[in-house]
C-alpha atoms as a PDB file:
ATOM      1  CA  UNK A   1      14.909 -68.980 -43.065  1.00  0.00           C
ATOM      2  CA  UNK A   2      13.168 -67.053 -40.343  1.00  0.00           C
ATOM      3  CA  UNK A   3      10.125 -68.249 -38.259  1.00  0.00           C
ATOM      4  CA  UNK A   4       7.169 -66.073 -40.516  1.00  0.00           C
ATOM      5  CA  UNK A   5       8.972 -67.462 -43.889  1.00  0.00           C
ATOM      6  CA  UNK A   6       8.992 -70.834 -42.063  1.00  0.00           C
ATOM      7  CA  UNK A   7       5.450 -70.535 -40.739  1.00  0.00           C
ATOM      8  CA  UNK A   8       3.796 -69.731 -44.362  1.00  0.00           C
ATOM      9  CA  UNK A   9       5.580 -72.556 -46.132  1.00  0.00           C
ATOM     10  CA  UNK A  10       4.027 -74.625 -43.604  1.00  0.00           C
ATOM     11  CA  UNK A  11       0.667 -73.364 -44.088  1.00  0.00           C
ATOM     12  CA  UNK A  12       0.935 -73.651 -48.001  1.00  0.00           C
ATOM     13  CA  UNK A  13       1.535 -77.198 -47.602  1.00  0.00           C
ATOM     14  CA  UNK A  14      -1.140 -77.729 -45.251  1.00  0.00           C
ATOM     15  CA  UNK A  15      -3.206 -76.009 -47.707  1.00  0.00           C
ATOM     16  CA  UNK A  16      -1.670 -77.799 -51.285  1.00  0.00           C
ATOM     17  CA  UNK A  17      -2.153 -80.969 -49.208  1.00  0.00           C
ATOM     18  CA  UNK A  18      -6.048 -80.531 -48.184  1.00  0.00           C
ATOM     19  CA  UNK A  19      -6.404 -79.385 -51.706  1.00  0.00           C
ATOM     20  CA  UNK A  20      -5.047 -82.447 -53.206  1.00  0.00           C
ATOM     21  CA  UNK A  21      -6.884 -84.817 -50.234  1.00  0.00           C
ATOM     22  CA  UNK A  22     -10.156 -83.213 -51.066  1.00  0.00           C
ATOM     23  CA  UNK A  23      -9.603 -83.862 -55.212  1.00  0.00           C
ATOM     24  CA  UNK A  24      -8.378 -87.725 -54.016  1.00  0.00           C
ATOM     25  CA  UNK A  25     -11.293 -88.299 -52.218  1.00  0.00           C
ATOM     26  CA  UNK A  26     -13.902 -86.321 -54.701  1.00  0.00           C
ATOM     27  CA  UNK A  27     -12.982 -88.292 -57.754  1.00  0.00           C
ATOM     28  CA  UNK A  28     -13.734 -91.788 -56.631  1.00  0.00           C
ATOM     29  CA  UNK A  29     -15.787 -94.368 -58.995  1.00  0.00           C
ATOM     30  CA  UNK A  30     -18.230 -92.408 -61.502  1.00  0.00           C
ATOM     31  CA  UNK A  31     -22.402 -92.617 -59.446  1.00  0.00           C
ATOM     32  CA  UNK A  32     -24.042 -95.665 -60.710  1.00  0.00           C
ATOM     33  CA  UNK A  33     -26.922 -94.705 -63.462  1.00  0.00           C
ATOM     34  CA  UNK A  34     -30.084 -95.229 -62.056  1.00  0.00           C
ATOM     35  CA  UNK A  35     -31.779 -98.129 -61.957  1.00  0.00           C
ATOM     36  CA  UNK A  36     -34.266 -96.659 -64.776  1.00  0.00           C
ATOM     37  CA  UNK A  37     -32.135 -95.513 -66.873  1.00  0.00           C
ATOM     38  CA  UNK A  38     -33.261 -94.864 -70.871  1.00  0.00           C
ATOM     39  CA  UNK A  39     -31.092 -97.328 -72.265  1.00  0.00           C
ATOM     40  CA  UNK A  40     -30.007 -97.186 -76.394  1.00  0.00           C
ATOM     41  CA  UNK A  41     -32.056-100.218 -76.781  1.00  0.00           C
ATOM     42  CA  UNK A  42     -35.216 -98.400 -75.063  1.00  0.00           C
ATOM     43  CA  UNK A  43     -34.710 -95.264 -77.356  1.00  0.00           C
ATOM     44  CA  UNK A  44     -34.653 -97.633 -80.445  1.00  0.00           C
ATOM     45  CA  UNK A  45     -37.575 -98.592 -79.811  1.00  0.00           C
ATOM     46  CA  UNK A  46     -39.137 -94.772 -79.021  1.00  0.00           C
ATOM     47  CA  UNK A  47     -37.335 -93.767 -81.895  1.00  0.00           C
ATOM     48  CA  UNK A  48     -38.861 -96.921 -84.122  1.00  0.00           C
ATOM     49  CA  UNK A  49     -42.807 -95.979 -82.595  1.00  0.00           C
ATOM     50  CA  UNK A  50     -42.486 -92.288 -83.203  1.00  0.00           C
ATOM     51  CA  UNK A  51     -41.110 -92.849 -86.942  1.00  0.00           C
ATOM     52  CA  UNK A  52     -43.747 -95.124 -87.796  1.00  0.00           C
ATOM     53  CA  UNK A  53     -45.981 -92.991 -86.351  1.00  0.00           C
ATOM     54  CA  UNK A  54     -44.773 -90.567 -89.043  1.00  0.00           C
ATOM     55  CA  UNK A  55     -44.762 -92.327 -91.639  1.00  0.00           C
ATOM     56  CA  UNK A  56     -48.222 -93.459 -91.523  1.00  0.00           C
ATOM     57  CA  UNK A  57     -49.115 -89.845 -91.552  1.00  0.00           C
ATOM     58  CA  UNK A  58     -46.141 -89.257 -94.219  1.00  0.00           C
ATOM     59  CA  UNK A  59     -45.653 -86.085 -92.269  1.00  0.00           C
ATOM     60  CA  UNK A  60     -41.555 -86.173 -93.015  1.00  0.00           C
ATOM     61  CA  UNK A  61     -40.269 -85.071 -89.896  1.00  0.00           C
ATOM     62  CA  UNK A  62     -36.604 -85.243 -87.332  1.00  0.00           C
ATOM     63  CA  UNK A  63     -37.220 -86.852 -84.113  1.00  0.00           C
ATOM     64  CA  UNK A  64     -34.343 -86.667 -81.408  1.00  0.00           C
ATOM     65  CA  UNK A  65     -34.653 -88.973 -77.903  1.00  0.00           C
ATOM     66  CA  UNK A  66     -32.544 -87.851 -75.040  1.00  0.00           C
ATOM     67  CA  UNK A  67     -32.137 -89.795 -72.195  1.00  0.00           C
ATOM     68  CA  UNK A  68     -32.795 -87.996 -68.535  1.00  0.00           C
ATOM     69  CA  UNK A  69     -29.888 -85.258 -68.899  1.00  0.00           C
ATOM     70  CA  UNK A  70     -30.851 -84.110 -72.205  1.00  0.00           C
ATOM     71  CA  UNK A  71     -28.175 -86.265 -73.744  1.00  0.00           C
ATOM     72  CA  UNK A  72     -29.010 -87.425 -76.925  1.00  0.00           C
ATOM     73  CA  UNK A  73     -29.223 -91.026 -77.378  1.00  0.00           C
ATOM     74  CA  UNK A  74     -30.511 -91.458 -80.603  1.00  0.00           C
ATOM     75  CA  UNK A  75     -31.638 -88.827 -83.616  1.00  0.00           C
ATOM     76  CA  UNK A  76     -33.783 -89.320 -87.112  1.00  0.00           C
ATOM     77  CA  UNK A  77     -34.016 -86.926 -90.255  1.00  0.00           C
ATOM     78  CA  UNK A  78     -36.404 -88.331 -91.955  1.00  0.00           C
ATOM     79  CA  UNK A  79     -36.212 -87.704 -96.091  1.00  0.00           C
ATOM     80  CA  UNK A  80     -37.876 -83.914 -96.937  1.00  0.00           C
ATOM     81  CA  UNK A  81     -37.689 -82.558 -93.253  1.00  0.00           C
ATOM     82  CA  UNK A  82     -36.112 -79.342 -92.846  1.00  0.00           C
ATOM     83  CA  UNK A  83     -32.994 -78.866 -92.133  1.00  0.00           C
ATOM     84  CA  UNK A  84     -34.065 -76.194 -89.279  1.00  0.00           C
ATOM     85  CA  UNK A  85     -36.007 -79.491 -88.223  1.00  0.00           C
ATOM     86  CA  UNK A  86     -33.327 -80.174 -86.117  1.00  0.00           C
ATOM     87  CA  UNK A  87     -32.640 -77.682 -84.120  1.00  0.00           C
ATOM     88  CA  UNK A  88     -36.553 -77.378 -83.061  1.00  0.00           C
ATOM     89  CA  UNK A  89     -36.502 -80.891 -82.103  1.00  0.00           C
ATOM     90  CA  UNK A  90     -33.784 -80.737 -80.298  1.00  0.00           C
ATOM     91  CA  UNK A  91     -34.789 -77.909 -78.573  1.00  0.00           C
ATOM     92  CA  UNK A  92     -38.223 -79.478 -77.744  1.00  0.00           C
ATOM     93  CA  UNK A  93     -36.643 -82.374 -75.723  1.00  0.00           C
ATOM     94  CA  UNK A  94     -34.048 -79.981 -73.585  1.00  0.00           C
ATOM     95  CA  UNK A  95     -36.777 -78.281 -72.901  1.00  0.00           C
ATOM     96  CA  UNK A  96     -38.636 -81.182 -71.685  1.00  0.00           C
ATOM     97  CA  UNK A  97     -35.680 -82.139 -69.601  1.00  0.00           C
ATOM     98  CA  UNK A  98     -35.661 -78.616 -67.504  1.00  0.00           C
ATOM     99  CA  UNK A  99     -39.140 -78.698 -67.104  1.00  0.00           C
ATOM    100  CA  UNK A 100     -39.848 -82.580 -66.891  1.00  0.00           C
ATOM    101  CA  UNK A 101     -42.722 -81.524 -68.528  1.00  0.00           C
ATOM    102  CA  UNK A 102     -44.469 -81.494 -71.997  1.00  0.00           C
ATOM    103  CA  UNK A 103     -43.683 -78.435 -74.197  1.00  0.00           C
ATOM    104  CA  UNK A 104     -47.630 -77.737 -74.494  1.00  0.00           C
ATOM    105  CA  UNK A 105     -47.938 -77.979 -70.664  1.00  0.00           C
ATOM    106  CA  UNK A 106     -44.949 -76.190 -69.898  1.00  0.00           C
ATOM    107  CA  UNK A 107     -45.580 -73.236 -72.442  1.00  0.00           C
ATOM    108  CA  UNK A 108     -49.140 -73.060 -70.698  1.00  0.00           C
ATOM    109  CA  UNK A 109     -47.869 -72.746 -67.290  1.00  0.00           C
ATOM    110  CA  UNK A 110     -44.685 -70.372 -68.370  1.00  0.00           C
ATOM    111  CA  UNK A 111     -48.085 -67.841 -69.771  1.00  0.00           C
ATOM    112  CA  UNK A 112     -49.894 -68.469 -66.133  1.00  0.00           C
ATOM    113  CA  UNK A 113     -46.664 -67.940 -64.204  1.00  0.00           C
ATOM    114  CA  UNK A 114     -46.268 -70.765 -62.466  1.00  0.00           C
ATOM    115  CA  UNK A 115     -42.743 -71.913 -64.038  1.00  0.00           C
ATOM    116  CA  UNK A 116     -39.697 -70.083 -64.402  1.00  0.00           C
ATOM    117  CA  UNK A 117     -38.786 -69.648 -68.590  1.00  0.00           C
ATOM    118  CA  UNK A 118     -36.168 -72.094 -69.523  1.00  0.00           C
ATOM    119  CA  UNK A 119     -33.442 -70.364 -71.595  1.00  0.00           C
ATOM    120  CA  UNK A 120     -34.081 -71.168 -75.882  1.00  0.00           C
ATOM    121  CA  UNK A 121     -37.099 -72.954 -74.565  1.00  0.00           C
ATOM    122  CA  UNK A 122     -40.106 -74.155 -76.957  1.00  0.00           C
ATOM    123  CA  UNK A 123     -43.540 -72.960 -75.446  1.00  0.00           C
ATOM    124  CA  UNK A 124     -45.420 -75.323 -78.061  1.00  0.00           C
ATOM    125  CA  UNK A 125     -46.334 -78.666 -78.524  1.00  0.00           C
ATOM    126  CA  UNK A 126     -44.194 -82.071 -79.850  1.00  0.00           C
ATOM    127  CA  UNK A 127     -41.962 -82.396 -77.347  1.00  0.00           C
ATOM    128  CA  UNK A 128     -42.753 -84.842 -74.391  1.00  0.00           C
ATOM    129  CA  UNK A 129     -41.244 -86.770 -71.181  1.00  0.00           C
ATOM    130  CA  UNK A 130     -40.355 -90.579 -71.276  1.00  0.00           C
ATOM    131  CA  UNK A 131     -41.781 -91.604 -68.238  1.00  0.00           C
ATOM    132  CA  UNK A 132     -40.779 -95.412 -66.900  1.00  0.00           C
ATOM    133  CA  UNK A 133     -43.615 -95.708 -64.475  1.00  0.00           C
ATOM    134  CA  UNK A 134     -43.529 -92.292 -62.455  1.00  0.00           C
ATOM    135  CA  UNK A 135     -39.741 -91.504 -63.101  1.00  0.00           C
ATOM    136  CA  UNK A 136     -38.776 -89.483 -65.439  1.00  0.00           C
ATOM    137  CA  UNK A 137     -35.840 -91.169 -67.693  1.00  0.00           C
ATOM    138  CA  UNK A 138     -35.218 -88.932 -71.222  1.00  0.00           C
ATOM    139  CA  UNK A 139     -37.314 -86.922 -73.483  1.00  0.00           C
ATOM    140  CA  UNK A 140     -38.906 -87.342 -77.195  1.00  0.00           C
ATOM    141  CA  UNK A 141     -38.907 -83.905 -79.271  1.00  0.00           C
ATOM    142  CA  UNK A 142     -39.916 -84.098 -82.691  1.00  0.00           C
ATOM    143  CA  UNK A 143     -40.256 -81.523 -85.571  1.00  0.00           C
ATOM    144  CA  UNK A 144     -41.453 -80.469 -89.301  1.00  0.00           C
ATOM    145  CA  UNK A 145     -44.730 -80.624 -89.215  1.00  0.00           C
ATOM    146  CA  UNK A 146     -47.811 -78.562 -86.922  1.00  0.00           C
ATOM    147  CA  UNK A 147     -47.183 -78.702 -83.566  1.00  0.00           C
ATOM    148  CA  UNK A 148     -49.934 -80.715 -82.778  1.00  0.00           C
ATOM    149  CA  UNK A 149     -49.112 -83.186 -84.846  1.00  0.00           C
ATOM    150  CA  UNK A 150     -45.264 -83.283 -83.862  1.00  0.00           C
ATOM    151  CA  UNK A 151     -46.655 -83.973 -80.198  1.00  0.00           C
ATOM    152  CA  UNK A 152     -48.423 -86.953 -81.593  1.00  0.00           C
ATOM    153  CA  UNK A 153     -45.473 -88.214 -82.608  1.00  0.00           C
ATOM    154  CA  UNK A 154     -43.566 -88.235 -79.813  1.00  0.00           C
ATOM    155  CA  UNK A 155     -46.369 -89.444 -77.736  1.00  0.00           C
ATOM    156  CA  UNK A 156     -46.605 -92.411 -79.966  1.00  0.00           C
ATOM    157  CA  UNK A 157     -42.770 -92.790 -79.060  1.00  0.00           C
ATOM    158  CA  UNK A 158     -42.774 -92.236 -75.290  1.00  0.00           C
ATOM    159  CA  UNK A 159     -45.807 -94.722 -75.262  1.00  0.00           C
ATOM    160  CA  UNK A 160     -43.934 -97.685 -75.688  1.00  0.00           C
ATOM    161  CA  UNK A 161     -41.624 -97.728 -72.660  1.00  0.00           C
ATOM    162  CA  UNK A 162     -43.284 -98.901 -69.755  1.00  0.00           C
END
C-alpha cells in the first residue's frame, strides 16, 4: 500500500466515523411533548361538544380533531354524512395547522395577500384552532353541512378546552 492509497483510507474512516458520531449523538431520547399538549382525553371531549353540537342541529356531519402536528387524534362519521365528508374535514384541520388559523380567517387573508396559500388548503369556514390559553395545541375541522354551520361546530368543540 502506498502513502495516497494509505492517506484516503484514512480519511474515509475519519469521515465513516464522524458520520456515525454525528447519527450517535442525533438520535438521543425522542423531545418531550409540550407541556400543552392535546391529549386523547382532551379531544374526547372536543370531539363529544362538537357532535352534540350536531346533533342538536341534526346536521349529520364527520368531525376530525388533530392534535398540534395535524395528527389525527380522534375522527367521527356521523350516520348520513358523505362519504367525501371526510376528506373536507380533514382537510379543514391541516389547514388550520399550517396556518394556526381559522379556515374563514385564513381564506380571507390568502384573498388580501397577506398569507402564503397552503397546498390542498380550504379557504372556507368549519375548520378552527384548539387553543389552550394562547398556545396553539391541535385543530377541529368538521364537514357535511354549509360552511357556516360546520364552523359552528367545531367552535362548539374547541370551546371546551381551556
Amino acid at each position: 500500500m502506498n502513502r495516497v492509497t494509505s492517506a484516503r483510507l484514512a480519511l474515509a474512516c475519519l469521515l465513516i466515523g464522524m458520520v456515525l458520531c454525528s447519527e450517535v449523538t442525533t438520535a438521543q431520547a425522542p423531545a418531550a411533548p409540550p407541556a400543552q399538549a392535546l391529549t386523547y382525553e382532551m379531544a374526547q371531549q372536543v370531539i363529544d361538544a362538537a357532535e352534540a353540537e350536531a346533533r342538536k342541529n341534526k346536521w349529520n356531519v364527520t368531525i376530525v380533531v388533530t392534535d398540534a402536528a395535524g395528527v389525527p387524534v380522534v375522527l367521527r362519521r356521523l350516520t348520513g354524512a358523505s362519504p367525501r365528508s371526510y376528506d373536507i374535514a380533514t382537510r379543514k384541520a391541516a389547514t388550520v395547522v399550517a396556518t394556526k388559523l381559522a379556515t374563514s380567517a385564513y381564506g380571507e387573508q390568502l384573498k388580501a395577500g397577506t398569507v402564503k396559500e397552503v397546498p390542498n388548503g380550504i379557504t372556507f369556514a368549519g375548520g378552527v384552532p384548539i387553543m389552550r390559553g394562547t398556545e396553539f395545541i391541535g385543530a377541529v375541522g368538521t364537514s357535511g353541512v354549509r360552511a357556516i354551520e360546520d364552523e359552528q361546530i367545531s367552535k362548539a368543540g374547541a370551546g371546551v378546552v381551556k
